[in-house]
Structures are given as C-alpha cells and as structure tokens.
Protein backbone atom coordinates (compact mmCIF):
# COMPACT_ATOMS: atom_id res chain seq x y z
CA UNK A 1 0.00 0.00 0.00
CA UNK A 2 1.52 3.25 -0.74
CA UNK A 3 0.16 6.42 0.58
CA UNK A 4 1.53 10.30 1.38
CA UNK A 5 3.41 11.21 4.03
CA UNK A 6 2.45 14.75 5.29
CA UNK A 7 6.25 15.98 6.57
CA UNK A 8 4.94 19.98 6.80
CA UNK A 9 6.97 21.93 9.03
CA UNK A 10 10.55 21.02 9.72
CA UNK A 11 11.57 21.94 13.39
CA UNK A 12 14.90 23.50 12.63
CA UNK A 13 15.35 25.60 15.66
CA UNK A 14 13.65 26.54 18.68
CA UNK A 15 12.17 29.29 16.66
CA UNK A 16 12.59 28.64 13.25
CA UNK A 17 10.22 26.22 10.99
CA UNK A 18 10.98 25.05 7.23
CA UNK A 19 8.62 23.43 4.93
CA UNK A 20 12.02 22.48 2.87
CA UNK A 21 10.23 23.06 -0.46
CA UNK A 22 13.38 24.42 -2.62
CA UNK A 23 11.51 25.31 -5.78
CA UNK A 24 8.50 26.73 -4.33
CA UNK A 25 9.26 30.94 -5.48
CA UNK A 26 10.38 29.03 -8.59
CA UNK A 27 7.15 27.36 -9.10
CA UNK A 28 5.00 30.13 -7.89
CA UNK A 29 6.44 32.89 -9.46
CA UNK A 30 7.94 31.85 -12.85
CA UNK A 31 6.02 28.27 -13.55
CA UNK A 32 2.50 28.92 -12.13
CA UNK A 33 2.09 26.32 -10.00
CA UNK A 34 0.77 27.04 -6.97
CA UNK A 35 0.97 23.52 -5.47
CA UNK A 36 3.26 24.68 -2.38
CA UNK A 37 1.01 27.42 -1.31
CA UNK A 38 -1.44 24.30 -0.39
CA UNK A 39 0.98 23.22 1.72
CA UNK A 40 1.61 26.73 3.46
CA UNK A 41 -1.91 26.50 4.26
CA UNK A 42 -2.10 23.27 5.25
CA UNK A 43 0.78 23.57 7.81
CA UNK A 44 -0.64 26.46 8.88
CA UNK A 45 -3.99 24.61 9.15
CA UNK A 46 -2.05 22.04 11.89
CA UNK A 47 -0.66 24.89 13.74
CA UNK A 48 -4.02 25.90 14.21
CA UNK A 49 -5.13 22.65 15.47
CA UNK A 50 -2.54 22.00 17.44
CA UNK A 51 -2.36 25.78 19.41
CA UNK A 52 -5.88 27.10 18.77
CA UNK A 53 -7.02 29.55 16.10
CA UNK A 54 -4.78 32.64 15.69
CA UNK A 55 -6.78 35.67 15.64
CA UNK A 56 -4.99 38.14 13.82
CA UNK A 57 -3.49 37.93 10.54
CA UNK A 58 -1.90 40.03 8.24
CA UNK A 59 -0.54 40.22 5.01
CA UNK A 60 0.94 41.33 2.01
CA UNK A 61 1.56 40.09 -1.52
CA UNK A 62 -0.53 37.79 -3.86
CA UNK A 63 0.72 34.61 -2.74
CA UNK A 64 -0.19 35.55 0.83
CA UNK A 65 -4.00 36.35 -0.19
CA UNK A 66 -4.16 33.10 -1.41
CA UNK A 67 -2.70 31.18 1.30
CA UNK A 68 -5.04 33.21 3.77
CA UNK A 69 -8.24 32.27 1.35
CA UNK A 70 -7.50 28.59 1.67
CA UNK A 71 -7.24 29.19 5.62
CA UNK A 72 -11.11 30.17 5.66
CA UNK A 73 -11.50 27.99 3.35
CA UNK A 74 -10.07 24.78 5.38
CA UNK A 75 -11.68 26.16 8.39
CA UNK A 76 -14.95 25.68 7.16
CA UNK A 77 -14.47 21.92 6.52
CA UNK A 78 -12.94 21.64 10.70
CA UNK A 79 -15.24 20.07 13.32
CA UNK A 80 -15.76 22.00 16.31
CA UNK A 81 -14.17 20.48 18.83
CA UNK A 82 -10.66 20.89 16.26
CA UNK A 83 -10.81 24.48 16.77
CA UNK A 84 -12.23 25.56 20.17
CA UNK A 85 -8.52 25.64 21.54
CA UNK A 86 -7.53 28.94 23.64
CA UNK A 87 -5.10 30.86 20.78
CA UNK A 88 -1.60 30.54 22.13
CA UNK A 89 -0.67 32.07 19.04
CA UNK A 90 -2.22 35.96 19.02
CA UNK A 91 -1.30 37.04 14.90
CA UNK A 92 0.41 35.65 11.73
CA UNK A 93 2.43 37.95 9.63
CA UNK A 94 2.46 36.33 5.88
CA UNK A 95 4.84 37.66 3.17
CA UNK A 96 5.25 37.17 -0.31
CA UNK A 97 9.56 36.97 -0.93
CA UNK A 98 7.76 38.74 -4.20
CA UNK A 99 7.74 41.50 -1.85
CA UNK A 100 11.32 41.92 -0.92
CA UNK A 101 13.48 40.26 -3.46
CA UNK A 102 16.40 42.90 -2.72
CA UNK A 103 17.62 41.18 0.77
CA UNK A 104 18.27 38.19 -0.72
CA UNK A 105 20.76 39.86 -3.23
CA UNK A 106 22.85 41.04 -0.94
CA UNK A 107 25.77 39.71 1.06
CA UNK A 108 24.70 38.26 4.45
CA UNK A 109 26.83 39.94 7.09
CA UNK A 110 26.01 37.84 9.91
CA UNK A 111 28.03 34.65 11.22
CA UNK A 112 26.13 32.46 10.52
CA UNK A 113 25.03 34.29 7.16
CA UNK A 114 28.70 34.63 6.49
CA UNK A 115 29.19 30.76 7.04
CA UNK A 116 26.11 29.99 4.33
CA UNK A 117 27.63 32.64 1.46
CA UNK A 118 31.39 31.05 1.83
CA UNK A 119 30.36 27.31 2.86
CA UNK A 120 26.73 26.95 1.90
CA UNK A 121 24.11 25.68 4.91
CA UNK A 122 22.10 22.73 3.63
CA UNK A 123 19.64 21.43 6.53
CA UNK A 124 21.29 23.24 9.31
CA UNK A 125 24.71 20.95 8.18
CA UNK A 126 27.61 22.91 6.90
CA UNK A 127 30.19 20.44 5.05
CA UNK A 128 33.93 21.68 5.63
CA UNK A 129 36.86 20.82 5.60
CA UNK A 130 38.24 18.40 7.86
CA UNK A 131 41.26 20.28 9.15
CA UNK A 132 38.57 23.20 10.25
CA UNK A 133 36.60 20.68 12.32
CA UNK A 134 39.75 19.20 13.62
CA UNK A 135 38.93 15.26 14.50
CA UNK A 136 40.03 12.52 12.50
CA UNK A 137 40.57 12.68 8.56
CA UNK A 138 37.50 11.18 6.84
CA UNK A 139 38.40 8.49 4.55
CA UNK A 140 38.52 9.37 0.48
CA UNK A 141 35.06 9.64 -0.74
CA UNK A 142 34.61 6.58 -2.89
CA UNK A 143 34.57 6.44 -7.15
CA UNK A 144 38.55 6.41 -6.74
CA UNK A 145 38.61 10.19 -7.15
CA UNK A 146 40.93 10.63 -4.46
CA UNK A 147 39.37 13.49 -2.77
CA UNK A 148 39.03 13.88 0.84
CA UNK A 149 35.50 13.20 2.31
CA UNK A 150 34.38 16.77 4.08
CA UNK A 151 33.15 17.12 7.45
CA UNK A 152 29.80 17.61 8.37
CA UNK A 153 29.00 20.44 10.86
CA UNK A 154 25.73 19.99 12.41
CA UNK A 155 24.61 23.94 13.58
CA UNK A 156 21.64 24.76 16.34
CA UNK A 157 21.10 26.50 19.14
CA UNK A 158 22.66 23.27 21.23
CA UNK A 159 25.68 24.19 20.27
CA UNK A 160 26.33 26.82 22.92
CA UNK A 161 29.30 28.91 21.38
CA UNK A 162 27.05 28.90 18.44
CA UNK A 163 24.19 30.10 19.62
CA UNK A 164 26.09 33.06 21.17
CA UNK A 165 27.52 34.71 17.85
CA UNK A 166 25.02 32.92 14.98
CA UNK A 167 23.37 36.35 14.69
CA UNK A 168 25.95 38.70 15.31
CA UNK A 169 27.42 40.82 12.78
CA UNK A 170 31.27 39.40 12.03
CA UNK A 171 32.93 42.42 13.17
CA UNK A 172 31.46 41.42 16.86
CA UNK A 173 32.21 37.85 16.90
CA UNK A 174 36.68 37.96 16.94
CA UNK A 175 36.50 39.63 20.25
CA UNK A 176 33.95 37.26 21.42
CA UNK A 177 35.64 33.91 21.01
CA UNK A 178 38.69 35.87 22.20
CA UNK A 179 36.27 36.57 25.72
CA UNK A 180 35.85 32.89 25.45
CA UNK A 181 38.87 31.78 25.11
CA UNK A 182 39.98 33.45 28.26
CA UNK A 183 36.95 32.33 30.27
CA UNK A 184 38.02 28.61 29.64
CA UNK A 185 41.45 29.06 29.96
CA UNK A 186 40.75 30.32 33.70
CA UNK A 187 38.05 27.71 34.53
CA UNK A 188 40.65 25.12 33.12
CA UNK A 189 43.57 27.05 35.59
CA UNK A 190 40.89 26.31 38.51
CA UNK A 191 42.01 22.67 38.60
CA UNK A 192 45.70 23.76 39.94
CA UNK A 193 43.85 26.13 42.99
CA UNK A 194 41.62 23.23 43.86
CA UNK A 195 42.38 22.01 47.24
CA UNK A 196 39.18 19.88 49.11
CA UNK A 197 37.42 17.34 47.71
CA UNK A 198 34.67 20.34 47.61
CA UNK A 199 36.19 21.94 45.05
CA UNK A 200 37.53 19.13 43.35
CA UNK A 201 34.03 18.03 42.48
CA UNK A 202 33.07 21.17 41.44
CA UNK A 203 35.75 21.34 38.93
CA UNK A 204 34.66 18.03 37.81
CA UNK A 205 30.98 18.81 37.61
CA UNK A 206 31.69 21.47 34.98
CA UNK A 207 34.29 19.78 32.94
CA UNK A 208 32.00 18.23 30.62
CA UNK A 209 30.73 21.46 29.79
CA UNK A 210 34.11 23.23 29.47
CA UNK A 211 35.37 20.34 27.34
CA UNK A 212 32.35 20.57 24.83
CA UNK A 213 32.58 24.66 24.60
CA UNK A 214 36.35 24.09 24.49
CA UNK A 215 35.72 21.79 20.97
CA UNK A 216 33.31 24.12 20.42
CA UNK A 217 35.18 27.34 20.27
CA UNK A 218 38.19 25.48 18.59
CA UNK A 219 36.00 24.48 15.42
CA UNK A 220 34.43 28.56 15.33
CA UNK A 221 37.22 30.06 15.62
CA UNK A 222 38.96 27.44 12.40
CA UNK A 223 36.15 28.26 10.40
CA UNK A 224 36.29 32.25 11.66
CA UNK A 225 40.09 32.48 10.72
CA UNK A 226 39.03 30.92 6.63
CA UNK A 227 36.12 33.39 6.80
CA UNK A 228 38.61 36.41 7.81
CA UNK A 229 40.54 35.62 5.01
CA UNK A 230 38.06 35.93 2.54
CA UNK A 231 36.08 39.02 3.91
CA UNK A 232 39.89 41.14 4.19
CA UNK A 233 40.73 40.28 1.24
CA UNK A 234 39.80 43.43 -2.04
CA UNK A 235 37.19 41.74 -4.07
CA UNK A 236 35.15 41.37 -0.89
CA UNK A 237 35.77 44.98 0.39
CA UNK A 238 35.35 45.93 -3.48
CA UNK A 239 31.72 43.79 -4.12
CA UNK A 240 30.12 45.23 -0.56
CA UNK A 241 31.06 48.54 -1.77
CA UNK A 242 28.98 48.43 -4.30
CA UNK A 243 25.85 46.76 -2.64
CA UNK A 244 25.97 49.52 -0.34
CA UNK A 245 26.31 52.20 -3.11
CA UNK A 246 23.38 50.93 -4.76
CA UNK A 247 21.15 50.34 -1.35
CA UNK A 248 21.69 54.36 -0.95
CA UNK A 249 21.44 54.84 -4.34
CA UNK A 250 25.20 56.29 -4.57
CA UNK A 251 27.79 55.74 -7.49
CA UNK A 252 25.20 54.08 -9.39
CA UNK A 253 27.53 54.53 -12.46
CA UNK A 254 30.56 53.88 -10.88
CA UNK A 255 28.74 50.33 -9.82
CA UNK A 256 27.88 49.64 -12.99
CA UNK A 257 31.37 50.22 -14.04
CA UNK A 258 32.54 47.35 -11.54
CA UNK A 259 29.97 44.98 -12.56
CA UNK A 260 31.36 45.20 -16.47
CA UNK A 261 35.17 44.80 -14.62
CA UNK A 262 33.84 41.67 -12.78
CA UNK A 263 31.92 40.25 -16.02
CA UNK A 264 35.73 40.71 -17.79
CA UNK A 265 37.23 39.07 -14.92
CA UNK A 266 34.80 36.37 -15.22
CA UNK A 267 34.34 36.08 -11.81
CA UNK A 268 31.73 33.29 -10.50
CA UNK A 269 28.09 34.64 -12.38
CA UNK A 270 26.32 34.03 -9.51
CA UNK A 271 28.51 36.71 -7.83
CA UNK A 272 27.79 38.97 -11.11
CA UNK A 273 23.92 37.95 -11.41
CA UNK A 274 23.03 38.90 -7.85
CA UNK A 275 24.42 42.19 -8.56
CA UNK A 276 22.74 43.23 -11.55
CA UNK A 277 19.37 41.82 -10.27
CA UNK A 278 20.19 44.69 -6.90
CA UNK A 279 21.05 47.41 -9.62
CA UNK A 280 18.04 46.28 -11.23
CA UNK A 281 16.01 46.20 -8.34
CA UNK A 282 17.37 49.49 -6.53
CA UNK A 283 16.98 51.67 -9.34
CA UNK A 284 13.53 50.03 -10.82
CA UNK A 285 15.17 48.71 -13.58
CA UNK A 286 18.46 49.31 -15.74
CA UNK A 287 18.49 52.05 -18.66
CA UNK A 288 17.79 50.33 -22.21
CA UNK A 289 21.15 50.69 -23.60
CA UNK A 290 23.12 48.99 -20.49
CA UNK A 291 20.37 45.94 -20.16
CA UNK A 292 21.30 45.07 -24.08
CA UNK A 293 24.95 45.52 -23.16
CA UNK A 294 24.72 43.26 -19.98
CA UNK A 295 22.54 40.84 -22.06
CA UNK A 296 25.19 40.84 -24.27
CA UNK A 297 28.47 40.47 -22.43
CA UNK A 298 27.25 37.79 -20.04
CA UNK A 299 26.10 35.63 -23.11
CA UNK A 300 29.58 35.95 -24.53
CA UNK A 301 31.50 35.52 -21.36
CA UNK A 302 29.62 32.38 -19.61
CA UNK A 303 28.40 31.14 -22.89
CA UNK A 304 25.21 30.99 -24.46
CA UNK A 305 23.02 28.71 -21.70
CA UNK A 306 23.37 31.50 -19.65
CA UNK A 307 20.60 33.34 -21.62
CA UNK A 308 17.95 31.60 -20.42
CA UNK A 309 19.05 32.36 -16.90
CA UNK A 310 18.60 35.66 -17.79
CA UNK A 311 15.33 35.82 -19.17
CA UNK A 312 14.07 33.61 -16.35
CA UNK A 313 15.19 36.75 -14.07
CA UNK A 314 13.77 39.13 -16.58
CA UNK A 315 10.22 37.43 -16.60
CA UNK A 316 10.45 37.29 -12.38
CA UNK A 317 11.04 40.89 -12.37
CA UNK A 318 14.76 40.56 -11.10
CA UNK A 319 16.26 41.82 -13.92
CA UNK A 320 15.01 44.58 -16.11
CA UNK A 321 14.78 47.87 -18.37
CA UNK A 322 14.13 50.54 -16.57
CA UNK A 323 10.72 51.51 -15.91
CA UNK A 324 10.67 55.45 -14.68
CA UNK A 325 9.38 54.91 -11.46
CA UNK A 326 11.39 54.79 -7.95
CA UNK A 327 9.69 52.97 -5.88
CA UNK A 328 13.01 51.74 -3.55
CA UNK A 329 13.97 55.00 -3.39
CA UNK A 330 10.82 56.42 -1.33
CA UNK A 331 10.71 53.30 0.77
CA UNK A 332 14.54 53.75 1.30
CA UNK A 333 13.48 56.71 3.43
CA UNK A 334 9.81 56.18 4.40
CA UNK A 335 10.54 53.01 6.11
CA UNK A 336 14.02 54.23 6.96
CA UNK A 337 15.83 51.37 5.22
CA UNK A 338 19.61 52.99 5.72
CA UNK A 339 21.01 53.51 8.89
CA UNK A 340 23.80 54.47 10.34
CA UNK A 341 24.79 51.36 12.51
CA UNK A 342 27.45 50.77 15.16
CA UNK A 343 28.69 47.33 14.29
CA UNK A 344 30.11 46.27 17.50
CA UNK A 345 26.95 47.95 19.61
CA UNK A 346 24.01 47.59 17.48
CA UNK A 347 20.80 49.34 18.10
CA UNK A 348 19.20 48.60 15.11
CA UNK A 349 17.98 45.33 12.75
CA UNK A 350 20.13 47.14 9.79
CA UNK A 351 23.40 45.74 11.57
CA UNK A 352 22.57 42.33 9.98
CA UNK A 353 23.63 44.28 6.79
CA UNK A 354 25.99 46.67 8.16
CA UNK A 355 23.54 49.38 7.48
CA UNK A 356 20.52 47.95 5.79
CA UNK A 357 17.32 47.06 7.08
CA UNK A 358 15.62 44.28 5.33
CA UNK A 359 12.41 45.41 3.76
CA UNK A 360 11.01 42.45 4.68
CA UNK A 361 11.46 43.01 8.57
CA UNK A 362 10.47 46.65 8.28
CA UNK A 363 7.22 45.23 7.55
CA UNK A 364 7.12 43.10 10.27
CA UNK A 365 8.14 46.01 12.63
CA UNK A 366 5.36 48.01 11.03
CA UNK A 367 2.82 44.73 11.46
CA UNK A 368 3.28 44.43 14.87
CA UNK A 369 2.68 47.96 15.92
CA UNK A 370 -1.11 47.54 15.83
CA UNK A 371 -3.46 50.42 16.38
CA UNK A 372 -3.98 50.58 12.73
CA UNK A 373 -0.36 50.88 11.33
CA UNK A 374 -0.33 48.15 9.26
CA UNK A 375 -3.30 49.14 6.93
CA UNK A 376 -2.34 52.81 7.37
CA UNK A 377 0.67 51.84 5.24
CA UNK A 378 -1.28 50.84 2.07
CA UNK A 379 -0.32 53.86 0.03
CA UNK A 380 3.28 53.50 0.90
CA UNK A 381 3.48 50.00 -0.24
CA UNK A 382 1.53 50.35 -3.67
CA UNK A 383 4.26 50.43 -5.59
CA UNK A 384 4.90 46.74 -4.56
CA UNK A 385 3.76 43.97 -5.49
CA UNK A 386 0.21 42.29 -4.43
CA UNK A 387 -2.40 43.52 -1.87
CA UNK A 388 -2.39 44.28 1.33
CA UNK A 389 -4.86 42.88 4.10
CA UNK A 390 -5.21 42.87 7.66
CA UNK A 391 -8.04 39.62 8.71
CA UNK A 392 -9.55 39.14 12.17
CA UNK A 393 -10.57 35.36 12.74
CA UNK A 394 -13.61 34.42 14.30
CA UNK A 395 -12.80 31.82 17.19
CA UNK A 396 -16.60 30.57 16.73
CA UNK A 397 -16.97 27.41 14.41
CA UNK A 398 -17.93 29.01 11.55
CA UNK A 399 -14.92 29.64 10.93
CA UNK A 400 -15.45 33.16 9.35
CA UNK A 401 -13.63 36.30 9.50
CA UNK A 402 -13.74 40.14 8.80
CA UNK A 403 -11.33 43.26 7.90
CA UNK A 404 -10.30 45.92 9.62
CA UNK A 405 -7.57 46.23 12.05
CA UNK A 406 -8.26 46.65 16.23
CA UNK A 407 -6.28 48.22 18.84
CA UNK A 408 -3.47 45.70 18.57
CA UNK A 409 -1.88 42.73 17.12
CA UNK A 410 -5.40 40.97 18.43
CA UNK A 411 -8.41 42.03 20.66
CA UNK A 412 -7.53 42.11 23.96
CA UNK A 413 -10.28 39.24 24.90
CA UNK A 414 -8.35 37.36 22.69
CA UNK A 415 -4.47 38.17 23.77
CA UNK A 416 -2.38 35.06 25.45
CA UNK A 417 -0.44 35.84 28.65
CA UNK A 418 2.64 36.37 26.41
CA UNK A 419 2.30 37.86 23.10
CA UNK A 420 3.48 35.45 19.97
CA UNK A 421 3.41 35.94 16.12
CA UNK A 422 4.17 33.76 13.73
CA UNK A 423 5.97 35.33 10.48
CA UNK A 424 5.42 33.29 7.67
CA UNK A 425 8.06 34.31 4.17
CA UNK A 426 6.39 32.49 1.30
CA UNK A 427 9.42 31.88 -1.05
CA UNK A 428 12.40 31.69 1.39
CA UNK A 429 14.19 33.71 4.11
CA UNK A 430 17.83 34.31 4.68
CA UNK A 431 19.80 33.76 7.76
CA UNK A 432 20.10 37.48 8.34
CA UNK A 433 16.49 38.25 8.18
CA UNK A 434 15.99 35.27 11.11
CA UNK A 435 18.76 37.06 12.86
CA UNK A 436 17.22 40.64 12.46
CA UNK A 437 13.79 39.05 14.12
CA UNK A 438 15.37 37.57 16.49
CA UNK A 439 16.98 41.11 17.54
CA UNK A 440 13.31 42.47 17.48
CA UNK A 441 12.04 39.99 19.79
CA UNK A 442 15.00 40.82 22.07
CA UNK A 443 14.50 44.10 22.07
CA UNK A 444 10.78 44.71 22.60
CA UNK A 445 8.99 46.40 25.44
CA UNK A 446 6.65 44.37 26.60
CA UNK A 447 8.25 41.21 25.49
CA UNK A 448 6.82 39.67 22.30
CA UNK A 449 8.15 36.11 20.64
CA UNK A 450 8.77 35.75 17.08
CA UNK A 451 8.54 32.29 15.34
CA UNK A 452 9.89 32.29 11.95
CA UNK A 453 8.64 29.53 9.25
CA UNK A 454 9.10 29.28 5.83
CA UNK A 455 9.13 27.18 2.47
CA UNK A 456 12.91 26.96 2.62
C-alpha cells in the first residue's frame, strides 16, 4: 500500500520552521504552480489545530491572499471540537519573498550568514573541511577520485558557542571567542587552585561542559580564521562597496562600471547575477542601452546557456529595463531602510547588513505595531507587489472572519499571557532576516516572541 506522508513543518530551531520546499518561489512565481502554497496553508492549518485559532493575521503580496483564502477555506471543513482551543498564538504575519526580493541579493553579514555565502548551509549541516573541524581525517570519498570526504557540521542553538555569535554581525564575533577563550582558559587554571574534595568536584561537575565549549570554540574560531581571510581580502571589500552604493542609491555609475570589470574578470556569475538583479532592483530597472549591453556580455563571457538564466530573471522581475518609477527610493526613506549602525553595539535590525534594514522586517516592525499601522501603510506599499490585508478570525466554528484592524496585534479578549506571532516568508528567508527578528524579539517592550517559518 503506498500512501503520502504529510512531513509539513521542519523543526529546525527553537524558533525557526521550514517546509524544505526548494523550488517553491520558482514554481510560484515563474512556472504557475501554486501547489506549495497548499501546503503553506495546510501547515498552517495544523498549527491551528494543534495551538488554537490565531486571531490576527496580516498580510501582504498575492501569494499571501491566497494562502489566507484557503485558511477560511479549510476552516470551514474543521469540526468544532478541532478548533475551540484557547489561541496561544495571538497574529500571523504572511509575506510574499515577491515583496522583498532585494535582501536576498545582498551579502549576508552575519556569522552564521557569512558561514552559508562562503560554505553553503544545507539542513542546518555545513560540510567543511576536515582540518577546520579538527577530529580525524574522513576516509577518500569513494569512485577512486581521491578526494578527501568533508566534514559535516551539524549547527543549532545546542551548540552553545554557536548560539552566542550565529546572529551577530562578524565584526562582533573575533573579540567574542577571544572573551571565550579566556573564560576557559581560567576555569581550566581552577584545577591547579583546587584544594578539598569540595572543590575538586566542582571542577569536575563542569568539565564536561568546558570540554564541549572548548571543541566548540576550537571548530568557530577554524572556520572564523578561513572566513577572515576571505572578507579582508579586495574583491570582498570591493563587491560590498557596491551593494551599499546601490542600497543608498550612490555611485550608481561607478557600480555599474565594476559589474562590467567583474563580467571581464569572469568572476563566478552568480557573484555577477546577484548584482545586476540589486542594480536592477534598486533603481527600478536598468536604462535600455546597459540591459542590451549586460545581455550581451554575459552571453559571450559564460556562454550561451546563460541566456535563459537571464530571461528567467527578466520574466520574475529581477532583472530589467528601466521603468521610470522609484519605488526603492521612497521606501529607502519612508521606512528608513539605511542607517547608520554601530557594528560592534548595534541598536538597530540594519546591523545584519551593516547598514541595511531588510524590507522584509520593516514590515514586520510596522505589522506588529497595531493600532492601525499596518493598513495605514497601504499607500506606501503600492508600488509593490500584491495587496495588502489585515483579517480578524472568528474563534466561533464558523470559521469566518472580517477586515479591519483593532487596537493591537489581536483584541484584547483574545491576547495570550505572552504575546506570539508567527511570520510566515512564502518563497524563502535568509539567515540574516531570522537574525534581524530575532533582535526584534529581544528588544521589545513588553516582550513579544517571534517564530519564523518558511518554504525553505
């Protein structure tokens, strides 16, 4: 008998939830099949179940709308007793990656964003190389290729060293594992000092702890040292210089002068593709004549296959002739996108980028205001794509809803002892827009918690 597993949301983190579905924004946006937004709903659906209707939820983008429209729909078909569960959930934040597609072309700055762009994160496992982890050499893979086997890294919030500096921005994390370093150097010193049996066992009781952080900080800072190298070295320097040019809409021309150098250079095209599609995006498309010539030079340079790369960006929007309108450029400073940001002492979400927010997290910020902010911004946000909404659920079994927003995230009848939202990126979230929530919920006043899920 064969039937279907339901897998829906992967557990990744205490916080973070994947439905692992790598094509989805492929499939949605270019292909238009909307299969995976079925699933959206339906894992939303068992959330439901499982913690009790969430009250609240808001939106924006077309792929949201729809996932929202199947909720009511799916509701309808629930028994009553499925859904009579006290929300422990109080609002659900859905967003298109339609919506934001400039975060995603820029370099993460975070560790563990840092660690994805150099190493690439597949599952929350990072493969390296064995001499970073530092146990045993892995035997040669096998085809008689004679290449070592890499290492896999497992990376969660279990790891404790890990945990710490995952979301900080690089230039904080050196002088951390430095701190760290010293810290278990003196616990380790402790064992000479120890004198009674009294402290003898509490040097024991701790030195499984010590040992673990110890391996720990040993593989961090290996794989810190390799990412140093890389991030001081020019092309780096050279290729943030230019994302941040274009995010504050600086030495446009001089950018575009640096993307033709690194197109000569041949330099990897994914490096060269992700800044053209920011150019494209940040200045609502590129001016006739360069498009033609960028068309042009990449075909010639990475060959000819490349062209249908390029008109699968042009059909998603990513890469384009320019259109008139600015539409970055007024959110740049309506929603205060560029800030001036104190790496090592951060007081805003824009130090995940070293001075960019993520659009995407603005929103969220805006979202969880209440008091009407969210549907207030429905002007500003026109010039992007899909609608906006804001939905109150009924908790009766009818399962029906109606608009309008309410003096918060949810009525106050409605709100759990502690506040929780669930943001929900349809098409894919970064590591430094995880980090940047994570921040918020750190930083808010009365506490609120932030769980992140996502197609991948």
């Amino acid at each position: 008998m064969v039937g279907e597993f339901p897998l829906d949301l992967i557990p990744f983190d205490d916080d973070v939830l994947s439905l692992e579905l790598d094509t989805s924004f492929r499939e949605c946006l270019l292909e238009g099949d909307k299969t995976s937004l079925y699933y959206v709903a339906r894992s939303i659906m068992k959330i439901q179940n499982m913690f009790g209707i969430i009250p609240t939820i808001l939106g924006k983008g077309h792929f949201s709308k729809a996932v929202y429209e199947m909720l009511v729909r799916m509701r309808k078909e629930k028994d009553e007793e499925d859904i009579s569960k006290h929300p422990e959930i109080d609002s659900l934040i859905l967003l298109d990656r339609e919506v934001d597609l400039i975060t995603p072309c820029c370099t993460q700055l975070t560790y563990e964003g840092l660690v994805d762009e150099i190493f690439g994160i597949h599952n929350s496992v990072v493969e390296l190389d064995p001499e970073i982890v530092g146990g045993p050499a892995p035997p040669p893979s096998a085809g008689g290729g004679g290449g070592t086997k890499r290492a896999k890294l497992p990376l969660s919030s279990n790891d404790k060293i890990f945990d710490e500096i995952r979301d900080m921005n690089f230039a904080q994390v050196v002088p951390l594992l430095n701190k760290k370093a010293k810290q278990i150097g003196e616990y380790y010193q402790t064992r000479h000092d120890a004198q009674t049996l009294s402290q003898i066992s509490d040097f024991m009781k701790k030195l499984g702890t010590k040992q673990q952080e110890h391996n720990s900080l040993r593989v961090h800072t290996n794989i810190t040292e390799k990412i140093t190298e890389i991030t001081n070295e020019h092309a780096f320097r050279r290729r943030l210089e230019a994302e941040q040019s274009l995010l504050a809409g600086a030495d446009v021309e001089e950018t575009i002068e640096y993307i033709e150098e690194c197109i000569n250079k041949k330099d990897p095209i994914l490096k060269v593709l992700r800044l053209l599609c920011l150019l494209s995006l940040t200045q609502h498309g590129i001016k006739a004549k360069s498009f033609e010539f960028f068309k042009r030079e990449i075909m010639q340079t990475y060959g000819y296959d490349s062209m249908f790369t390029l008109n699968n960006l042009e059909s998603l929007g990513l890469f384009r002739k320019h259109e008139g309108k600015q539409v970055f450029a007024t959110l740049r400073k309506s929603l205060r996108l560029i800030v001036d940001i104190d790496e090592h002492n951060p007081n805003d979400i824009a130090y995940v980028y070293s001075g960019y927010a993520p659009l995407s997290v603005r929103l969220v910020q805006a979202a969880a205001k209440g008091g009407g902010a969210w549907r207030a911004m429905d002007d500003m946000l026109k010039g992007l794509p899909g609608p906006l909404f804001e939905e109150v659920q009924s908790l009766s079994s009818s399962g029906g809803s109606s608009s309008g927003g309410s003096s918060g995230l949810v009525p106050t009848s409605h709100k759990p002892h502690v506040p929780v939202t669930l943001v929900f990126l349809i098409g894919g979230a970064t590591y430094t827009e995880i980090a940047a929530l994570r921040y918020m919920a750190s930083q808010e006043s009365p506490t609120r918690e932030y769980i992140i899920a996502t197609t991948k």
